[in-house]
Protein backbone atom coordinates (compact mmCIF):
# COMPACT_ATOMS: atom_id res chain seq x y z
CA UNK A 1 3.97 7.18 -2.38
CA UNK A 2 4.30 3.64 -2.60
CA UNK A 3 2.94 0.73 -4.79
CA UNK A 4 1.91 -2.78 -4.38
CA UNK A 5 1.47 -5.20 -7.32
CA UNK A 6 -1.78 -7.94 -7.56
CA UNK A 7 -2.44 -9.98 -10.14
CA UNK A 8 0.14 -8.37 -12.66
CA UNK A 9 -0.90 -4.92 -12.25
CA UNK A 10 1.04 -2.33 -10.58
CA UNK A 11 -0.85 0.41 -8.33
CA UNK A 12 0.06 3.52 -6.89
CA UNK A 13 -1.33 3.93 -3.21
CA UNK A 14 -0.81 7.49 -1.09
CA UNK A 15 -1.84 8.66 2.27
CA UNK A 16 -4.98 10.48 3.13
CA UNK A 17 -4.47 12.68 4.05
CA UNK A 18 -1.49 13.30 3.05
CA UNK A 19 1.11 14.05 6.17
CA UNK A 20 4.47 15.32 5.14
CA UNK A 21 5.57 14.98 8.80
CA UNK A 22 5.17 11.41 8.84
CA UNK A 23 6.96 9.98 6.05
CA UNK A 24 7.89 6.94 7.76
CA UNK A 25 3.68 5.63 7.80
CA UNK A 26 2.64 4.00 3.95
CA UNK A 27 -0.39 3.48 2.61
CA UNK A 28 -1.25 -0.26 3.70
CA UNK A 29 0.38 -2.16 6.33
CA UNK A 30 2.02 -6.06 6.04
CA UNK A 31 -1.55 -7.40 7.19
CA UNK A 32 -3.25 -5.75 4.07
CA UNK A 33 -0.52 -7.35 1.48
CA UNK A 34 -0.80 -10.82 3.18
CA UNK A 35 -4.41 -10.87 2.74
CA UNK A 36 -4.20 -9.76 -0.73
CA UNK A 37 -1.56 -12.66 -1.64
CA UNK A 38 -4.14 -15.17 -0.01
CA UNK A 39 -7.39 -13.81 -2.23
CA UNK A 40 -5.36 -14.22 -5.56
């Protein structure tokens, strides 16, 4: 599990599906976060 804040609120993002083999993978990549930050 991982989280990612925007615009004060905290959210909890998981896989789907979920993969116990690859725990190394997360639920939204640099690219997503950026573009978030620039739509605030």
């Amino acid at each position: 599990m991982s989280q990612a804040e925007l615009n004060g609120e905290l959210f909890t993002l998981e896989r789907f599906p979920p993969n116990a083999e690859e725990e190394a993978l997360q639920a939204w990549e640099a690219a997503d976060e950026y573009l978030l930050q620039q739509v605030k």
